[in-house]
Protein backbone atom coordinates (compact mmCIF):
# COMPACT_ATOMS: atom_id res chain seq x y z
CA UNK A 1 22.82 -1.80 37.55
CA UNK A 2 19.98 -3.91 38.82
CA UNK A 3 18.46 -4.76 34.93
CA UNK A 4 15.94 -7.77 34.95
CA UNK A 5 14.00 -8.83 31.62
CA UNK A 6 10.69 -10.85 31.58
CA UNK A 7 8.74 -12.34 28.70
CA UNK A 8 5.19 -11.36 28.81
CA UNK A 9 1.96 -13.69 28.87
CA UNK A 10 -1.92 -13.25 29.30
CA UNK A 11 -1.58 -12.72 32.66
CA UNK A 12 0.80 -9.82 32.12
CA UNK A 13 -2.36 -8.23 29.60
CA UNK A 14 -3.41 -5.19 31.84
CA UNK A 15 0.18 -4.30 32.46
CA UNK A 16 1.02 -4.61 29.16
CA UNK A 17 -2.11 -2.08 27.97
CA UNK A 18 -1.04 0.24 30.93
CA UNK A 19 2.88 0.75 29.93
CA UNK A 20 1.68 0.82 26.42
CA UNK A 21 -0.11 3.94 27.15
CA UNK A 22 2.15 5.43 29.13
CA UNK A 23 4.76 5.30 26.47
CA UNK A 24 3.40 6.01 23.90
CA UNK A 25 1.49 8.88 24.75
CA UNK A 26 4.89 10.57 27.05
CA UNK A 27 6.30 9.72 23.59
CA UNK A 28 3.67 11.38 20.93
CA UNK A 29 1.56 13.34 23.22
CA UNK A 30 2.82 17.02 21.89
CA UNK A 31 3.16 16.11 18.63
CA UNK A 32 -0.13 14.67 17.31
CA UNK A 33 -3.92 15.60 17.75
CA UNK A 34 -5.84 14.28 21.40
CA UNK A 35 -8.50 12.94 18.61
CA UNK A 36 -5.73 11.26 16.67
CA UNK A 37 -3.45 10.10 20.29
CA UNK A 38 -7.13 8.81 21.46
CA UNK A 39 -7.51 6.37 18.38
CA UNK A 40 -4.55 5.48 17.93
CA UNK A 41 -4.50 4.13 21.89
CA UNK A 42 -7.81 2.58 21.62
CA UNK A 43 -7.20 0.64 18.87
CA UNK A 44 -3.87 -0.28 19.24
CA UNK A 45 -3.53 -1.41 22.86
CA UNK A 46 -7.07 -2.59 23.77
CA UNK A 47 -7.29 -5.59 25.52
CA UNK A 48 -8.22 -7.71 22.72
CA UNK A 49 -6.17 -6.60 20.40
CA UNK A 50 -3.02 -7.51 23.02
CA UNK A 51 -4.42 -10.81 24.00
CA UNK A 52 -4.11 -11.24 20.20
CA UNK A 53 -0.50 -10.35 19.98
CA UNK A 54 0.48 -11.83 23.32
CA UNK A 55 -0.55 -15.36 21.90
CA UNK A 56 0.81 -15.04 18.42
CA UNK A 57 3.44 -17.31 18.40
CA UNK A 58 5.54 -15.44 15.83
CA UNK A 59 5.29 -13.10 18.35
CA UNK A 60 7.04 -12.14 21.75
CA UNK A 61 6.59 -9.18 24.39
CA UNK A 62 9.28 -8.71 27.02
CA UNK A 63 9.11 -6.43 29.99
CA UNK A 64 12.27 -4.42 31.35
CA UNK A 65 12.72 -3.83 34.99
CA UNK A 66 15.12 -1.28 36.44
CA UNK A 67 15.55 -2.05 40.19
CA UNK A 68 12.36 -3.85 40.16
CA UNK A 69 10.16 -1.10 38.87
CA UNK A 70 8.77 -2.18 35.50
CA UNK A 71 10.38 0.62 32.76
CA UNK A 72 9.60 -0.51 29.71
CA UNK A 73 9.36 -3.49 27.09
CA UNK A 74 10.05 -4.35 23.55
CA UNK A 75 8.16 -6.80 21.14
CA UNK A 76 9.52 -8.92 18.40
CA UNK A 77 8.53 -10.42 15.66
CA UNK A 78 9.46 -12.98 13.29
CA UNK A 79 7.67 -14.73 10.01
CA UNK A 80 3.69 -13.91 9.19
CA UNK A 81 3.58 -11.65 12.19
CA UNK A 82 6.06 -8.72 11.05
CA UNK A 83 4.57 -5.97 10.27
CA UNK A 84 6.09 -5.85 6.98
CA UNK A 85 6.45 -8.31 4.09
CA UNK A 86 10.37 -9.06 5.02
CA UNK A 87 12.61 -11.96 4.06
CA UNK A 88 12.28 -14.82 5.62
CA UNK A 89 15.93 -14.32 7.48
CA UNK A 90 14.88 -10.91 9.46
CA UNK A 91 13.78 -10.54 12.81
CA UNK A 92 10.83 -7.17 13.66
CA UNK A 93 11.19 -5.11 16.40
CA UNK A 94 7.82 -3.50 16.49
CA UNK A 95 7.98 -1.83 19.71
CA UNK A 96 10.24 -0.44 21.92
CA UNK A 97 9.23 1.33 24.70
CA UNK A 98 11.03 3.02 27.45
CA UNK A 99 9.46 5.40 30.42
CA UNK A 100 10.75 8.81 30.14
CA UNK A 101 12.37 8.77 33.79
CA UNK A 102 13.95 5.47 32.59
CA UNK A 103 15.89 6.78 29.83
CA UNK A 104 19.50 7.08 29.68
CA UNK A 105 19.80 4.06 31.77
CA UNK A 106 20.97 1.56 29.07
CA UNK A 107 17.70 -0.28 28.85
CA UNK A 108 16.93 0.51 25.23
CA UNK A 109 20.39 -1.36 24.72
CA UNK A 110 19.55 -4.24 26.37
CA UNK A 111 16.04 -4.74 25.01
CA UNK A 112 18.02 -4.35 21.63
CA UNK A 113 20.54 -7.30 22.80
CA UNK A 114 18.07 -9.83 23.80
CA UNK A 115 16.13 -9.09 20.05
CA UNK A 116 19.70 -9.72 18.90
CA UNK A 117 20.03 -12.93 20.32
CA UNK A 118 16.18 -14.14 19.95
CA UNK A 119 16.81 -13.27 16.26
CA UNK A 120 20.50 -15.49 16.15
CA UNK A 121 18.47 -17.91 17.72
CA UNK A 122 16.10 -18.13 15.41
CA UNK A 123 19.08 -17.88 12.70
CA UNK A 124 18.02 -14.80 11.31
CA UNK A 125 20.04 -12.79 9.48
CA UNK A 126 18.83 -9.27 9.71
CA UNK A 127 16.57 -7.19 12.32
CA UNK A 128 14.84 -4.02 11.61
CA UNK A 129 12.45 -1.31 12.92
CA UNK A 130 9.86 1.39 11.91
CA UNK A 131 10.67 4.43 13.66
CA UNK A 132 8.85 8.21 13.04
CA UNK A 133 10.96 10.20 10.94
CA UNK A 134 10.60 13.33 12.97
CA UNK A 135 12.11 10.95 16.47
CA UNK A 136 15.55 12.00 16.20
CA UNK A 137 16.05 10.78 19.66
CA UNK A 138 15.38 7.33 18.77
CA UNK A 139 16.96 7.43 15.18
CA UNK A 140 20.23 8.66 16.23
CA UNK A 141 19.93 6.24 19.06
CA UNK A 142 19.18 3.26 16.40
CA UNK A 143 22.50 4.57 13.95
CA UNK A 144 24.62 4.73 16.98
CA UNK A 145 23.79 0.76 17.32
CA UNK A 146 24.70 0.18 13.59
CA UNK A 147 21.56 0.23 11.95
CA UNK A 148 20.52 2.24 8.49
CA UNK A 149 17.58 3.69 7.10
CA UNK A 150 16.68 0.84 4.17
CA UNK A 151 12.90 2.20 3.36
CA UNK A 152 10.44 4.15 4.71
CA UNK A 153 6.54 3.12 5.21
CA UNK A 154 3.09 4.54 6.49
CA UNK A 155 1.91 4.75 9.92
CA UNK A 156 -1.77 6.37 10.81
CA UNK A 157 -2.07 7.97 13.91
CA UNK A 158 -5.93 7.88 13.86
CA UNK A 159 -6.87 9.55 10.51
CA UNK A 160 -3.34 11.28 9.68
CA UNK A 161 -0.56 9.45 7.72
CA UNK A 162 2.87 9.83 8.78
CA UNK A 163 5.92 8.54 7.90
CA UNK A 164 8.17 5.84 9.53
CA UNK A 165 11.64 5.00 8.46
CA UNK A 166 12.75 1.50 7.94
CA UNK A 167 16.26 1.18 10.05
CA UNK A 168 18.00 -1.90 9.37
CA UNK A 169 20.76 -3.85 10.98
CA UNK A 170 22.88 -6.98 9.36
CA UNK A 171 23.76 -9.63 12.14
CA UNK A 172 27.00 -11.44 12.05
C-alpha cells in the first residue's frame, strides 16, 4: 500500500481549507441544516482561522496520501491548544478526516499511529477525541482501537448544539 504522511505548513493553507470542506461536508452534509453546514464551514475553515491553527505551535496538521492522491489529514494537539481543559499528560486529536472513496484503506489507522507516537514523543500519557454521538462509523471505529467514551461535550453546528463524546485512550 503506497501510504505517505506530510506535516502541513502555510503554504499547504488552501489545500488544507479545500479537504476540510470536502470532509466535512461528505461527512455531515445529510444530517444537519445547509444554513447550519454553511456556518459551520465558514467559520471553521476560513483562511484565517487555518493560518491561525497552522502556526500554533501546540498545534500540528498532517496530510495523508494514498498513491499520491491527497485523502485526508488529522490534527493534533497538545497543551493550551486542546480543545478541552485536559491534563497536562494527554495528547488532542481534533480532526480526523478521511475522503469517502478513501475509506477502508487503513488510513484512519495510520493517522491514529503517528498521533500515537507524536504524543509518546511528547511523553504524554493519554490521547483523546470528540466525536458526534450519532457517528457510529467513527465510534465503533475509535473502540475497535482501544479507546472509551470518558465524557461527553458541546459542539455547535452553526446555531444548533449537539453532542460529542469524549473517547479516550491510555498509552503504554
Amino acid at each position: 500500500m503506497a501510504v505517505t504522511i506530510k506535516k502541513c505548513n502555510l503554504e499547504d493553507l488552501h489545500k488544507l481549507r479545500e479537504i476540510s470542506y470536502e470532509t466535512f461536508n461528505e461527512t455531515f452534509k445529510d444530517q444537519n441544516s445547509p444554513e447550519n453546514m454553511k456556518a459551520y464551514l465558514e467559520r471553521a475553515f476560513n483562511l484565517k482561522q487555518l493560518e491561525e491553527e497552522v502556526s500554533n505551535t501546540c498545534s500540528q496538521f498532517f496530510f495523508v496520501y494514498f498513491h499520491d492522491e491527497i485523502s485526508g489529514y488529522i490534527k493534533v494537539n497538545i497543551d493550551d491548544a486542546q480543545s478541552e481543559d485536559m491534563c497536562d499528560e494527554a495528547l488532542e486529536i481534533e480532526r480526523i478526516y478521511i475522503k469517502n472513496n478513501f475509506q477502508r484503506h487503513g488510513l484512519g489507522k495510520h493517522l491514529l499511529q503517528l498521533a500515537t507516537n507524536i504524543a509518546l514523543e511528547c511523553n504524554k500519557t493519554k490521547i483523546w477525541l470528540g466525536v458526534w454521538e450519532k457517528n457510529e462509523n467513527a465510534i465503533a471505529f475509535y473502540k475497535k482501537l482501544g479507546f472509551i467514551q470518558t465524557g461527553a461535550h458541546s459542539f455547535y453546528m452553526g446555531d444548533e448544539e449537539q453532542i460529542d463524546y469524549i473517547m479516550t485512550k491510555t498509552l503504554n
